[in-house]
N, C-alpha and C. Protein backbone atom coordinates (compact mmCIF):
# COMPACT_ATOMS: atom_id res chain seq x y z
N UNK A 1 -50.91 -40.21 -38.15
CA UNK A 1 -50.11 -41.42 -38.10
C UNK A 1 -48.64 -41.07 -37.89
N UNK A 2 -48.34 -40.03 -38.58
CA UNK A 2 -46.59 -39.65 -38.68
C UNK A 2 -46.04 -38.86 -36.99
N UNK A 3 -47.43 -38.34 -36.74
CA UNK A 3 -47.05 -37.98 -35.15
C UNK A 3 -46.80 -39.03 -33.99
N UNK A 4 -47.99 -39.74 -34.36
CA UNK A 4 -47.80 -41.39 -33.34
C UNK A 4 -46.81 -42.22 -33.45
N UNK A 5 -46.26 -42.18 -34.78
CA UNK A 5 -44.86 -43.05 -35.04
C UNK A 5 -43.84 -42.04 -34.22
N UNK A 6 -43.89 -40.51 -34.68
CA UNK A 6 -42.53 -39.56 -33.83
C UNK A 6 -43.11 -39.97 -32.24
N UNK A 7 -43.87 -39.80 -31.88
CA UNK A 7 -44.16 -40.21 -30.37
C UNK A 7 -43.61 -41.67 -29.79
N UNK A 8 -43.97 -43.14 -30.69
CA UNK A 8 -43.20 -43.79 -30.47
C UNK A 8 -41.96 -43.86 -30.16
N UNK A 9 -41.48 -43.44 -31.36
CA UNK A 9 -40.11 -43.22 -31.82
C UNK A 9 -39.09 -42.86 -30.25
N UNK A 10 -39.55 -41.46 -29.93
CA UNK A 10 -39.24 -40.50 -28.93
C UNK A 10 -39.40 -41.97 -27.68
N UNK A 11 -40.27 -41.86 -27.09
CA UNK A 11 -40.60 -43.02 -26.29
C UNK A 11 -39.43 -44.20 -26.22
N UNK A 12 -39.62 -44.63 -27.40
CA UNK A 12 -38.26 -45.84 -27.39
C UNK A 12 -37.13 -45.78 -27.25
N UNK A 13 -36.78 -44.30 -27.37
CA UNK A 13 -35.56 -43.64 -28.03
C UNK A 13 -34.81 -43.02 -26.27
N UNK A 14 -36.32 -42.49 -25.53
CA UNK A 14 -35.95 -42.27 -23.99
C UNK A 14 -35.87 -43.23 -23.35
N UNK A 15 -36.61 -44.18 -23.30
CA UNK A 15 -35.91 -45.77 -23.05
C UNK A 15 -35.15 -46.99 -22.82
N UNK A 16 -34.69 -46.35 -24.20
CA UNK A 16 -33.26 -47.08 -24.75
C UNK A 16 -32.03 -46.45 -23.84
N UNK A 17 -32.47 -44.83 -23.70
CA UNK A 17 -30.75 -44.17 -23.39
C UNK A 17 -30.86 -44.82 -21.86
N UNK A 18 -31.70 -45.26 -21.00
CA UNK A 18 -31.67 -45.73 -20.11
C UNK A 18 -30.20 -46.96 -19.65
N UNK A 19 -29.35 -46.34 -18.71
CA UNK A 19 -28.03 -47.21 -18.23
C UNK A 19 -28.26 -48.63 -18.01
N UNK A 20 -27.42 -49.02 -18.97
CA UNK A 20 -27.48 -50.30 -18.50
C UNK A 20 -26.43 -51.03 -17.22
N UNK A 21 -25.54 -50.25 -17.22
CA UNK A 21 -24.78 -50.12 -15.88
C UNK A 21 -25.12 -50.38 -15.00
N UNK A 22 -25.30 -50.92 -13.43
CA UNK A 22 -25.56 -50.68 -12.24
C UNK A 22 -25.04 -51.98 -11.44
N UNK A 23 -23.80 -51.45 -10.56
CA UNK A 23 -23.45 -52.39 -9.49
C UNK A 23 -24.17 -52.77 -8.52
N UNK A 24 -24.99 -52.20 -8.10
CA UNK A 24 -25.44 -52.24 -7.02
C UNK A 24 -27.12 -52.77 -7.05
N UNK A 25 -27.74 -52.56 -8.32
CA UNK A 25 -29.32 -52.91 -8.30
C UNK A 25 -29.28 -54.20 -8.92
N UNK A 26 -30.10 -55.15 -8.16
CA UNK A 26 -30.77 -56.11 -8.30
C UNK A 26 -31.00 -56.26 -10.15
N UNK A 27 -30.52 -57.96 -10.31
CA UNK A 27 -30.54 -57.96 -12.19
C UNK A 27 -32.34 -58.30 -12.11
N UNK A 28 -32.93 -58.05 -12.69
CA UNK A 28 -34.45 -58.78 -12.69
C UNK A 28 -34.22 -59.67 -14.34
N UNK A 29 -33.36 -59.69 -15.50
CA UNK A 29 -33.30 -60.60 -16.48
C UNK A 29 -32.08 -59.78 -17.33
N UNK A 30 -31.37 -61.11 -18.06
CA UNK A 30 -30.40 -60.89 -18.46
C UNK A 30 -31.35 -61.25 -20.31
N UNK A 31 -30.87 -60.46 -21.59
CA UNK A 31 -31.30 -60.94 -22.55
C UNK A 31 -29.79 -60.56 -23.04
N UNK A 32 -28.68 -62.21 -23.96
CA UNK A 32 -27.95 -62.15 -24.19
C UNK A 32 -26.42 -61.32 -23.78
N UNK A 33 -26.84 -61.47 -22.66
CA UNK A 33 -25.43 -60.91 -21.79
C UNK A 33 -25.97 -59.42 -21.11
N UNK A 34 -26.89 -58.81 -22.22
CA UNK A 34 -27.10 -57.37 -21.66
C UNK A 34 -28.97 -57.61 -20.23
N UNK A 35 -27.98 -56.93 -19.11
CA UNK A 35 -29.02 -57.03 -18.01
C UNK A 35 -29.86 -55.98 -18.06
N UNK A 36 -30.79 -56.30 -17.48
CA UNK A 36 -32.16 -55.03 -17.19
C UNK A 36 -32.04 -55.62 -15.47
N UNK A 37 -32.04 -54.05 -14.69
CA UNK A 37 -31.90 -54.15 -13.53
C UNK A 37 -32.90 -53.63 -12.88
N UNK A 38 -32.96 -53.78 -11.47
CA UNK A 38 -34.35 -53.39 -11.18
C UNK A 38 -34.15 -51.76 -11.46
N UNK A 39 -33.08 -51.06 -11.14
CA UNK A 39 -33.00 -49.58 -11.00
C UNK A 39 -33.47 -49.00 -12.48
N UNK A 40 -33.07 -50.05 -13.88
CA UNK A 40 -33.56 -49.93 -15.03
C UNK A 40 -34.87 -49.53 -15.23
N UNK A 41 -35.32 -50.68 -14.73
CA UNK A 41 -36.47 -51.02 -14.67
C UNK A 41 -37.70 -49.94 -13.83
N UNK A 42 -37.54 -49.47 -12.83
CA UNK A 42 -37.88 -48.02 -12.15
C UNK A 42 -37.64 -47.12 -13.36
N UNK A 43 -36.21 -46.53 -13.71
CA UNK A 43 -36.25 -45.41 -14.40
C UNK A 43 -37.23 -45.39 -15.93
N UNK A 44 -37.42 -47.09 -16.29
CA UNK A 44 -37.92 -46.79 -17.58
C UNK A 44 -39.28 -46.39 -16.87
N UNK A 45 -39.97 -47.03 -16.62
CA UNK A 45 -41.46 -47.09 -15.65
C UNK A 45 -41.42 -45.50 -15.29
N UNK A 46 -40.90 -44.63 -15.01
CA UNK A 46 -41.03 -43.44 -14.37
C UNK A 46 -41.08 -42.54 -15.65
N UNK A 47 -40.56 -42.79 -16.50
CA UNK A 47 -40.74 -42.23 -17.52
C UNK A 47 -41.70 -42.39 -18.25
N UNK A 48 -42.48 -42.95 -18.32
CA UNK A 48 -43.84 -43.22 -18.88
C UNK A 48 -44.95 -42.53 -18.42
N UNK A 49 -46.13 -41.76 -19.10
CA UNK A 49 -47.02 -41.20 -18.78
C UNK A 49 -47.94 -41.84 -17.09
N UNK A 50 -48.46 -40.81 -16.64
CA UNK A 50 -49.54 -41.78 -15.48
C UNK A 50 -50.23 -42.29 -15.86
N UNK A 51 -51.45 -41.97 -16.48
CA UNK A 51 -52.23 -43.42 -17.20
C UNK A 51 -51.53 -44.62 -17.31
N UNK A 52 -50.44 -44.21 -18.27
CA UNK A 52 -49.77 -45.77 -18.30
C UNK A 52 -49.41 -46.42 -17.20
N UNK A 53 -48.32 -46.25 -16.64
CA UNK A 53 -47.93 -46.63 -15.02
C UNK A 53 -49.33 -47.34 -14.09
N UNK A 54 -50.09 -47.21 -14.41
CA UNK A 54 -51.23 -47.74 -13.85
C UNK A 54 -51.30 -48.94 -13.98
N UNK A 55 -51.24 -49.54 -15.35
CA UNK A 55 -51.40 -50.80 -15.78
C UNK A 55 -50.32 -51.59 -15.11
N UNK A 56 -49.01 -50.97 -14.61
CA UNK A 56 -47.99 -52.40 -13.99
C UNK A 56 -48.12 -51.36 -12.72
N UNK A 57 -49.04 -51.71 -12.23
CA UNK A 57 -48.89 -51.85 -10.61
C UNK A 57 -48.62 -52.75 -9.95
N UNK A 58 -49.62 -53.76 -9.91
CA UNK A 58 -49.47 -54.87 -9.68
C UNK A 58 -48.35 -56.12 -9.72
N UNK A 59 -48.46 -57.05 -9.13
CA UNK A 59 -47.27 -58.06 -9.38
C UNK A 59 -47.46 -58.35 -10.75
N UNK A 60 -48.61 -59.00 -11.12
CA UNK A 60 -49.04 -59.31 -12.78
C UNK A 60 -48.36 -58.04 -13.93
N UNK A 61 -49.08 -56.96 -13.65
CA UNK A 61 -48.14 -55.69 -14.08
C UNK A 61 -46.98 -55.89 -14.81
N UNK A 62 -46.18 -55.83 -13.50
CA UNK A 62 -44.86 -55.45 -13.01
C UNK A 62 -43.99 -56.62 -14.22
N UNK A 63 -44.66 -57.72 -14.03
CA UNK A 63 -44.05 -59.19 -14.83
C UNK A 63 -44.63 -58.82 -16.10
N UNK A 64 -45.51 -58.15 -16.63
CA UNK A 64 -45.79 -57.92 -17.93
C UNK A 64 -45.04 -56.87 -18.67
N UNK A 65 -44.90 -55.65 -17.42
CA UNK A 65 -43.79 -54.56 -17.85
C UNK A 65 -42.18 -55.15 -18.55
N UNK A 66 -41.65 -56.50 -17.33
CA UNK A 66 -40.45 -56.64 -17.72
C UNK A 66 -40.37 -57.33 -19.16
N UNK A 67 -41.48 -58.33 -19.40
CA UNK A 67 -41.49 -58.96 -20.38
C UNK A 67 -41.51 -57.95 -21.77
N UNK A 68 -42.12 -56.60 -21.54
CA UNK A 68 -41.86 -55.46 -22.59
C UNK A 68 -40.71 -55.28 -23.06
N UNK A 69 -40.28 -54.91 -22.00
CA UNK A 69 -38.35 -54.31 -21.72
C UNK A 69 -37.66 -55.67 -22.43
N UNK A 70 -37.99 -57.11 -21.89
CA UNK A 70 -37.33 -58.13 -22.67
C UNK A 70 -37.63 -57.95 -24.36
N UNK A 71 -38.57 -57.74 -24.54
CA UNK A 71 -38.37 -57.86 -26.29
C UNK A 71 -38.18 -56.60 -26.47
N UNK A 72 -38.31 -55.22 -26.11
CA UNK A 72 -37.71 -54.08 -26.56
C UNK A 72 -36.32 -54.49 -26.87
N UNK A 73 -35.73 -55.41 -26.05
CA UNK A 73 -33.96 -55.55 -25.76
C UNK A 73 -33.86 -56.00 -27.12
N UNK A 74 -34.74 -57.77 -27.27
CA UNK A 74 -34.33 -58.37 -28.41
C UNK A 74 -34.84 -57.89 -29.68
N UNK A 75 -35.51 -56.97 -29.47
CA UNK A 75 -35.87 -56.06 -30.82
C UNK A 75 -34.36 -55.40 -31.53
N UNK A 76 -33.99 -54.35 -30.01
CA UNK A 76 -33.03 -53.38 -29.92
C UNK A 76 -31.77 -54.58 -30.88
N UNK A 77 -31.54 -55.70 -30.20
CA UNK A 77 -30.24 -56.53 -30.21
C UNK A 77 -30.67 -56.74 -31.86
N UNK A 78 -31.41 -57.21 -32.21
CA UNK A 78 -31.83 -58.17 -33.61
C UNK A 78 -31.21 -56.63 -34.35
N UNK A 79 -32.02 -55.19 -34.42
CA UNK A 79 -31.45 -54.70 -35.28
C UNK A 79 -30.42 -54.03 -35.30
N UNK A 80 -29.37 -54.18 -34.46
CA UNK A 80 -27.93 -53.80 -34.50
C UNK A 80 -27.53 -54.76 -35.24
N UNK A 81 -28.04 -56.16 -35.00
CA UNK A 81 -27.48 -57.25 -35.74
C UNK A 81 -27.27 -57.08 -37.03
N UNK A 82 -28.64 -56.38 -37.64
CA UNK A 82 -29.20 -56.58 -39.45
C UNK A 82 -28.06 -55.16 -39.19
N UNK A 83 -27.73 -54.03 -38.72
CA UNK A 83 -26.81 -53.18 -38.36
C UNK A 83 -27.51 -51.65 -39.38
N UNK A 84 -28.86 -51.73 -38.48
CA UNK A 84 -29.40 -51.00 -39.18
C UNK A 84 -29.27 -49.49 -38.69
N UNK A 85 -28.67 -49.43 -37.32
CA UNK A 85 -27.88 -47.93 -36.98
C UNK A 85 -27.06 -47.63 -37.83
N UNK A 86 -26.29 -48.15 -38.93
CA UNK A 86 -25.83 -47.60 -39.45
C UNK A 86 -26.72 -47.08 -41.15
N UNK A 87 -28.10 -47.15 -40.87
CA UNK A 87 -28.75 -46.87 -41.88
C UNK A 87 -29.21 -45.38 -42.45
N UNK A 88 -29.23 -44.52 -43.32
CA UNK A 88 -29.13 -43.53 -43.46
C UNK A 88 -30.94 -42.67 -42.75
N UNK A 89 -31.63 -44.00 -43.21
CA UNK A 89 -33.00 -43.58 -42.31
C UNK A 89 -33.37 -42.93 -41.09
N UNK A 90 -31.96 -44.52 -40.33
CA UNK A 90 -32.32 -44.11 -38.92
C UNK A 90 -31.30 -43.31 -38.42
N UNK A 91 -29.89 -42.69 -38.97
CA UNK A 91 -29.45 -41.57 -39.19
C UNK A 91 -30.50 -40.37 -39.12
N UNK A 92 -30.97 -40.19 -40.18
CA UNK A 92 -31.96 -38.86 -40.33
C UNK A 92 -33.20 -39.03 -39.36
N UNK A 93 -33.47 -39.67 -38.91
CA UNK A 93 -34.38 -39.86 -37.73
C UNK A 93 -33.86 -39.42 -35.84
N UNK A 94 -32.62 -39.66 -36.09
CA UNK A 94 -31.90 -39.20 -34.93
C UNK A 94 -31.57 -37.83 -35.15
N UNK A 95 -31.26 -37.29 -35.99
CA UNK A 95 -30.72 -35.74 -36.08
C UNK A 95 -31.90 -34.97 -36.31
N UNK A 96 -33.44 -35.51 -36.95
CA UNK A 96 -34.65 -34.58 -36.69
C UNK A 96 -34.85 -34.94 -35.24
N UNK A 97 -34.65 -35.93 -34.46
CA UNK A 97 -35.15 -35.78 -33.13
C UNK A 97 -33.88 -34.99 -32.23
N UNK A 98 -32.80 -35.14 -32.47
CA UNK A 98 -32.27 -33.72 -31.85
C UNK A 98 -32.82 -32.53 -32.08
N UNK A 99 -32.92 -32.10 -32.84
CA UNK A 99 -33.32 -30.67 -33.13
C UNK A 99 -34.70 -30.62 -32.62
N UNK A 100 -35.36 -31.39 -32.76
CA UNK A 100 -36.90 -31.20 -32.16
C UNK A 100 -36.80 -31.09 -30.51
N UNK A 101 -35.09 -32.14 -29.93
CA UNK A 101 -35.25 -32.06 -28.24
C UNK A 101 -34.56 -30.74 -28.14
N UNK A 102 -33.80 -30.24 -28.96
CA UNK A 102 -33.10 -29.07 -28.05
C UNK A 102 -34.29 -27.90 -28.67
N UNK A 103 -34.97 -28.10 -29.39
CA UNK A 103 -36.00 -26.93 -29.44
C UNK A 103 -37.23 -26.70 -28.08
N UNK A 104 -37.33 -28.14 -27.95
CA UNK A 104 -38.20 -28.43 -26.64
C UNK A 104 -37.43 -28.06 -25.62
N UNK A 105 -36.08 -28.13 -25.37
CA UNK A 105 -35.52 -27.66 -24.53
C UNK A 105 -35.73 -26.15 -24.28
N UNK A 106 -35.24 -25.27 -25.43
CA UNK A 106 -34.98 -24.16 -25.24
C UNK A 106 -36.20 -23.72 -25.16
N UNK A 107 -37.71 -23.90 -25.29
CA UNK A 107 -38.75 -23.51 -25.07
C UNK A 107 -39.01 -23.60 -23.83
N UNK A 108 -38.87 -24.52 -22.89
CA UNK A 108 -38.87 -24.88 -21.87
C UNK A 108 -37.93 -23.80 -20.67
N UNK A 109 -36.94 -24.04 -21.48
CA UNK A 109 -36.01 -22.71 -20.42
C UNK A 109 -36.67 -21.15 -20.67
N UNK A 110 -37.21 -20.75 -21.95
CA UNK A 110 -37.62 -19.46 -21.85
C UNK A 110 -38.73 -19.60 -21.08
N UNK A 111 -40.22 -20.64 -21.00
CA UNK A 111 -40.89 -20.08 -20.38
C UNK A 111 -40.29 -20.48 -18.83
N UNK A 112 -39.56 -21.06 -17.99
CA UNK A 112 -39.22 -21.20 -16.94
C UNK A 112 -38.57 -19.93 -16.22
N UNK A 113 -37.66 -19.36 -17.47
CA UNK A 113 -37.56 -17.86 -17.35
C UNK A 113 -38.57 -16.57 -17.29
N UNK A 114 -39.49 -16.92 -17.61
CA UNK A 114 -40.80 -15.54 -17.55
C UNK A 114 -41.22 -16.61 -16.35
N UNK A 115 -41.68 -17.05 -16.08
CA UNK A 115 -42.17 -17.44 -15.05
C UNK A 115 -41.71 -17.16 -13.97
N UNK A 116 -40.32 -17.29 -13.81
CA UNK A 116 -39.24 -16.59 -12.54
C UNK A 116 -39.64 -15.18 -12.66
């Protein structure tokens, strides 16, 4: 259970860092001022396993994907509201998932290095 929640977690967490920025791409929905753009919308989708990506192929999909991304937003928005980033939980939840990404990192560069 505690792995599937860190897997979530991770998941939402690569998601989220996703730009909300973009002059130039198409808005596909605005939730309270903050837009999800189509270019958003690609990068989150690309980031997701292949199995998954399967399921929004389609137009049906595609409209079920955004409707995700819409309540991820008003999830995201509601708990800045209650201002729970500043909670010591989700503090210590961000600094074990650094250390877990730059360990994945640096594993990653050594074997990329024996491999060369």
């Amino acid at each position: 259970m505690k792995k599937l929640l860190v897997f979530i977690f991770a998941v939402l967490f690569a998601v989220g860092c996703a730009s909300k920025e973009s002059s130039t791409s198409p808005v596909l929905a605005k939730v309270d001022g903050e837009k999800i753009t189509e270019k958003d919308f690609m990068k989150k989708l690309s980031r997701m396993p292949e199995w998954a990506t399967r399921r929004f192929q389609s137009d049906e999909g595609k409209k079920t994907f955004l409707e995700e991304l819409i309540k991820e937003e008003l999830l995201y928005q509601e708990a800045k509201r209650m201002r729970l980033h500043k909670d010591s939980e989700y503090e210590n939840r961000i600094e074990e998932f650094r250390k877990m990404s730059l360990i994945s990192l640096l594993l990653k560069k050594e074997i990329e290095e024996k491999i060369k």
